[in-house]
C-alpha atoms as a PDB file:
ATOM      1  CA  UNK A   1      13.574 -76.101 -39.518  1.00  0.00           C
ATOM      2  CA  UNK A   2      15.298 -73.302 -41.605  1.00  0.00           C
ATOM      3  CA  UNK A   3      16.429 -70.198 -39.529  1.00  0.00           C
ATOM      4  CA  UNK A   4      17.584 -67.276 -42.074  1.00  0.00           C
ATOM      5  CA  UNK A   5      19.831 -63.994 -41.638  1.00  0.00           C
ATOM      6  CA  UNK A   6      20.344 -61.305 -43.193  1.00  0.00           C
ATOM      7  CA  UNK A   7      23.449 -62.499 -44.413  1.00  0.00           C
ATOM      8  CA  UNK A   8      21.147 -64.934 -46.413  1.00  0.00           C
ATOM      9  CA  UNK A   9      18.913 -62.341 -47.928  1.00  0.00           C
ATOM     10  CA  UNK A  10      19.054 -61.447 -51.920  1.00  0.00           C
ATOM     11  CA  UNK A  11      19.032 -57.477 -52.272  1.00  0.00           C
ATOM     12  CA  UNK A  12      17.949 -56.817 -55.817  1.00  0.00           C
ATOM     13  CA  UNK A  13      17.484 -53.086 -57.048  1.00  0.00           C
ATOM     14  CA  UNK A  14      16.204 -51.173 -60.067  1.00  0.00           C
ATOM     15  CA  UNK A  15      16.451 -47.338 -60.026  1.00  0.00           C
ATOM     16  CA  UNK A  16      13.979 -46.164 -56.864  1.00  0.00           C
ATOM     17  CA  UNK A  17      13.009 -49.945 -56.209  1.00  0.00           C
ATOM     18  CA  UNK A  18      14.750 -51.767 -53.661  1.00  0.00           C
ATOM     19  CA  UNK A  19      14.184 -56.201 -53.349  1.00  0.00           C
ATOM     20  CA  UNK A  20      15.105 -57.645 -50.202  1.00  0.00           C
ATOM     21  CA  UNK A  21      14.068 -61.685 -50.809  1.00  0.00           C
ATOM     22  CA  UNK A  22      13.619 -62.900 -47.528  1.00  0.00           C
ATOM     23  CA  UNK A  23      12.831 -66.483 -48.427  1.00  0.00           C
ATOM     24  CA  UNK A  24      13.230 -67.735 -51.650  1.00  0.00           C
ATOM     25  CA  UNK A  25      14.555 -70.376 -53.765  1.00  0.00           C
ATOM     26  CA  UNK A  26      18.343 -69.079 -53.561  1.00  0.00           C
ATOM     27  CA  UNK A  27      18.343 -69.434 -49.476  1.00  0.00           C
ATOM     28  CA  UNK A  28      15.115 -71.940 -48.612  1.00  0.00           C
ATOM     29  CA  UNK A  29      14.065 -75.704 -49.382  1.00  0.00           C
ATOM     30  CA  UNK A  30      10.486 -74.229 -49.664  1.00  0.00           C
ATOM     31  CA  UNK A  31       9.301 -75.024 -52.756  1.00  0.00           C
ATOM     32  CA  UNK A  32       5.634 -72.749 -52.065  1.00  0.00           C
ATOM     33  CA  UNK A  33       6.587 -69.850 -51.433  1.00  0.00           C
ATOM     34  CA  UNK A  34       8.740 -66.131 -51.696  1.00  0.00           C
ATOM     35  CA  UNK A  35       8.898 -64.137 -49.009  1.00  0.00           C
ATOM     36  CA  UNK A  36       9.906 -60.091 -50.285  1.00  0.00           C
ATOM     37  CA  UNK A  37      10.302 -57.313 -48.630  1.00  0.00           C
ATOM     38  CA  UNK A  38      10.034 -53.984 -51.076  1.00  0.00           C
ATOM     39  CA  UNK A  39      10.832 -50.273 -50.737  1.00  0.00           C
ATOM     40  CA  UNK A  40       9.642 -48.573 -53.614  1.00  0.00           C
ATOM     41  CA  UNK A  41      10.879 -44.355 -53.427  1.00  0.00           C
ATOM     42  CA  UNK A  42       8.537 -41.523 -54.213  1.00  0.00           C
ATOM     43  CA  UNK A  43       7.831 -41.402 -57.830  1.00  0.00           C
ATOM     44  CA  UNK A  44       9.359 -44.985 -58.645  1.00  0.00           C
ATOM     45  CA  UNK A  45       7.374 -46.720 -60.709  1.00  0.00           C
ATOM     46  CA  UNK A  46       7.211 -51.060 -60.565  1.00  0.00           C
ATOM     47  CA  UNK A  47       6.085 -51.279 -64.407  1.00  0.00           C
ATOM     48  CA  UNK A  48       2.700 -53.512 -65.381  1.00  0.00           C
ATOM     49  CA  UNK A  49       3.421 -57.229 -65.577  1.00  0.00           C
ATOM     50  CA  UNK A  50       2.481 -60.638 -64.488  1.00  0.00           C
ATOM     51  CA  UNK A  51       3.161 -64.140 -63.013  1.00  0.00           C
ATOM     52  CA  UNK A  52       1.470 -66.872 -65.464  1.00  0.00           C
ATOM     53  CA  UNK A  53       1.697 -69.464 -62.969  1.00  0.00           C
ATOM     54  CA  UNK A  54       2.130 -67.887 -59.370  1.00  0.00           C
ATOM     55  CA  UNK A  55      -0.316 -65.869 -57.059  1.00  0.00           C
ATOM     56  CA  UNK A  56       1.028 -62.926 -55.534  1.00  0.00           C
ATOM     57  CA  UNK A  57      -0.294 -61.242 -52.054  1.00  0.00           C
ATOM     58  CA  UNK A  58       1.226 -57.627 -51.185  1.00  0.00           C
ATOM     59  CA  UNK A  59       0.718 -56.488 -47.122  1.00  0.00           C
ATOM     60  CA  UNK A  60       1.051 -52.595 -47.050  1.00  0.00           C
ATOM     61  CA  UNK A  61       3.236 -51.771 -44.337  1.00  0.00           C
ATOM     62  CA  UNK A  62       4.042 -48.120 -45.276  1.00  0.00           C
ATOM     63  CA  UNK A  63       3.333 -45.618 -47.658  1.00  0.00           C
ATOM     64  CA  UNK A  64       0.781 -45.162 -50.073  1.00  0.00           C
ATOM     65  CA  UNK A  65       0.550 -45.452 -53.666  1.00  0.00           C
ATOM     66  CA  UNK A  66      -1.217 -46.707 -56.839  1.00  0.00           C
ATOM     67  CA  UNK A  67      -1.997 -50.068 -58.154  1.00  0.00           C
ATOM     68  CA  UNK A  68      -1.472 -50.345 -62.009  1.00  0.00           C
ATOM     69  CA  UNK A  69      -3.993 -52.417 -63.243  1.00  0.00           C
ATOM     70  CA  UNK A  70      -5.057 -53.917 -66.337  1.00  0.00           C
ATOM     71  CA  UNK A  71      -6.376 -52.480 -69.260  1.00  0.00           C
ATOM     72  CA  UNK A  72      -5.143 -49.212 -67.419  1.00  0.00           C
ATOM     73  CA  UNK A  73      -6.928 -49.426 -64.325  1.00  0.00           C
ATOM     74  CA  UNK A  74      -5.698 -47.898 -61.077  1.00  0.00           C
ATOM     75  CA  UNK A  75      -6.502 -48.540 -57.561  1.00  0.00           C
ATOM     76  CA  UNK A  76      -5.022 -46.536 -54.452  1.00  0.00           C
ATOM     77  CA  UNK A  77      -3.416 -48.903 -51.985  1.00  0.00           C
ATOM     78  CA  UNK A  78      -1.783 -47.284 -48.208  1.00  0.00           C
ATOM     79  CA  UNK A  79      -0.537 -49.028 -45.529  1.00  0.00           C
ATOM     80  CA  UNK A  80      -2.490 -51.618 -43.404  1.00  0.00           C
ATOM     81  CA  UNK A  81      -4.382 -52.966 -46.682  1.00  0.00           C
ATOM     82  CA  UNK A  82      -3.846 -56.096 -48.276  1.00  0.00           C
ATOM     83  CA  UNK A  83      -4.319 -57.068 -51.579  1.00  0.00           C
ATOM     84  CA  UNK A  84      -3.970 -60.589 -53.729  1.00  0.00           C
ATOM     85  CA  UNK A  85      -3.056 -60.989 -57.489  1.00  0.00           C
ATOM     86  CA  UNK A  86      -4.395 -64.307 -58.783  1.00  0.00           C
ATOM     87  CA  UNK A  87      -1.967 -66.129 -61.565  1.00  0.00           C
ATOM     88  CA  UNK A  88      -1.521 -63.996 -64.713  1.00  0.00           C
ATOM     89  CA  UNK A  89      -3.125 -60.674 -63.166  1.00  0.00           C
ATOM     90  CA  UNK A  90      -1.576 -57.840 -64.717  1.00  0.00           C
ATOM     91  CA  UNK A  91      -0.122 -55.927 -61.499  1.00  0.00           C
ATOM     92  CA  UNK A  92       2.364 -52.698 -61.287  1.00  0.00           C
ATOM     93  CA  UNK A  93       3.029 -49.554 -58.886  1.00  0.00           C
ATOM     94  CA  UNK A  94       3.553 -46.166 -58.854  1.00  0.00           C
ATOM     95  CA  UNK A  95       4.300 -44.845 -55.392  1.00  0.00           C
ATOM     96  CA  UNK A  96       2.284 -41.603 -55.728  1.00  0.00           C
ATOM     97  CA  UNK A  97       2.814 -40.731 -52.110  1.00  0.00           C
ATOM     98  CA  UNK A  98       6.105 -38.473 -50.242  1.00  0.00           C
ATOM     99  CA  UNK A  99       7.791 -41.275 -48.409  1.00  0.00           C
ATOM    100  CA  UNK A 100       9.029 -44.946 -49.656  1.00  0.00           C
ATOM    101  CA  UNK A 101       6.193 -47.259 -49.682  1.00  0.00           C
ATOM    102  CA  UNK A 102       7.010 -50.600 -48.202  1.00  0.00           C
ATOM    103  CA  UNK A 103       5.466 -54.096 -48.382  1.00  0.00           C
ATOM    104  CA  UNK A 104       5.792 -57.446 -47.771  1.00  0.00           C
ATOM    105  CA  UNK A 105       5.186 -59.665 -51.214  1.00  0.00           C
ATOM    106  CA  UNK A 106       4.123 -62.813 -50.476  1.00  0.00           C
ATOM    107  CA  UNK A 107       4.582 -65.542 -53.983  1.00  0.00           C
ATOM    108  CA  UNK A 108       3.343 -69.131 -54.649  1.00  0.00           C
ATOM    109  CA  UNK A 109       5.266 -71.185 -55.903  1.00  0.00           C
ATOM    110  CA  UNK A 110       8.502 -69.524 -55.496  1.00  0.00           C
ATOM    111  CA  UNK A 111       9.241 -67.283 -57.622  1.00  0.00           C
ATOM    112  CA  UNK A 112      13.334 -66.297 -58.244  1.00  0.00           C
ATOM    113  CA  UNK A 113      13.096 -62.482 -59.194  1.00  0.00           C
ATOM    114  CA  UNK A 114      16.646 -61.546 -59.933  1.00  0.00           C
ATOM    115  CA  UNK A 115      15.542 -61.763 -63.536  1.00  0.00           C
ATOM    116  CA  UNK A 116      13.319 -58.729 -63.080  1.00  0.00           C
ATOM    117  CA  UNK A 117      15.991 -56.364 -61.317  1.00  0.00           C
ATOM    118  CA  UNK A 118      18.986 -55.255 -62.996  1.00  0.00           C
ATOM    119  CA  UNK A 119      21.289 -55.402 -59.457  1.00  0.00           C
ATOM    120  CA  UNK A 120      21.602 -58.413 -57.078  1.00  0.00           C
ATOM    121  CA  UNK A 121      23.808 -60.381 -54.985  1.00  0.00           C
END
């Protein structure tokens, strides 16, 4: 069994976007999964990208904003929903809403993100 504490959590941050890796490779044995909590502020934008070799699930816990899609798509996204990106789906955010949106990302395998943020511990 692996209990965790805060004290073991990995806060990463890019301008309006705030990481809080729950469960990940730096603090966890598990080798299937990342466990993420995210605060994204009101008009911060998570740009377009993908995982070539991990599937990503997002639970909505608060907020609302927009999916950025491929090929420019968009698709509105508020707390309570759930939605899955299969390997190599393009996926971004733009929190087009007036508080912080807030979900719990959900990545397997593990992914370590610090290389995406430009502040962690």
């Amino acid at each position: 069994m692996e209990f965790l504490t805060p004290e073991q959590f990995k806060a990463l941050s890019n301008p309006g976007v705030k990481s809080l890796q729950l469960l990940s490779p730096h603090n966890s044995a598990s080798n299937r999964v990342t466990i993420t909590r995210v605060t994204v502020e009101p008009g911060a934008i998570q740009p377009p990208h993908k995982h070539a070799t991990s599937e990503q699930i997002w639970l909505a816990i608060s907020g609302v904003g927009t999916l950025l899609l491929a090929e420019g798509n968009t698709h509105a996204i508020a707390a309570g929903e759930v939605v899955r990106f299969a390997d190599g789906d393009i996926h971004g955010f733009r929190n087009s809403g007036s508080e912080p949106f807030i979900y719990i990302s959900v990545t397997s395998p593990p992914i370590n993100f610090s290389y995406a943020y430009k502040d962690g511990k």
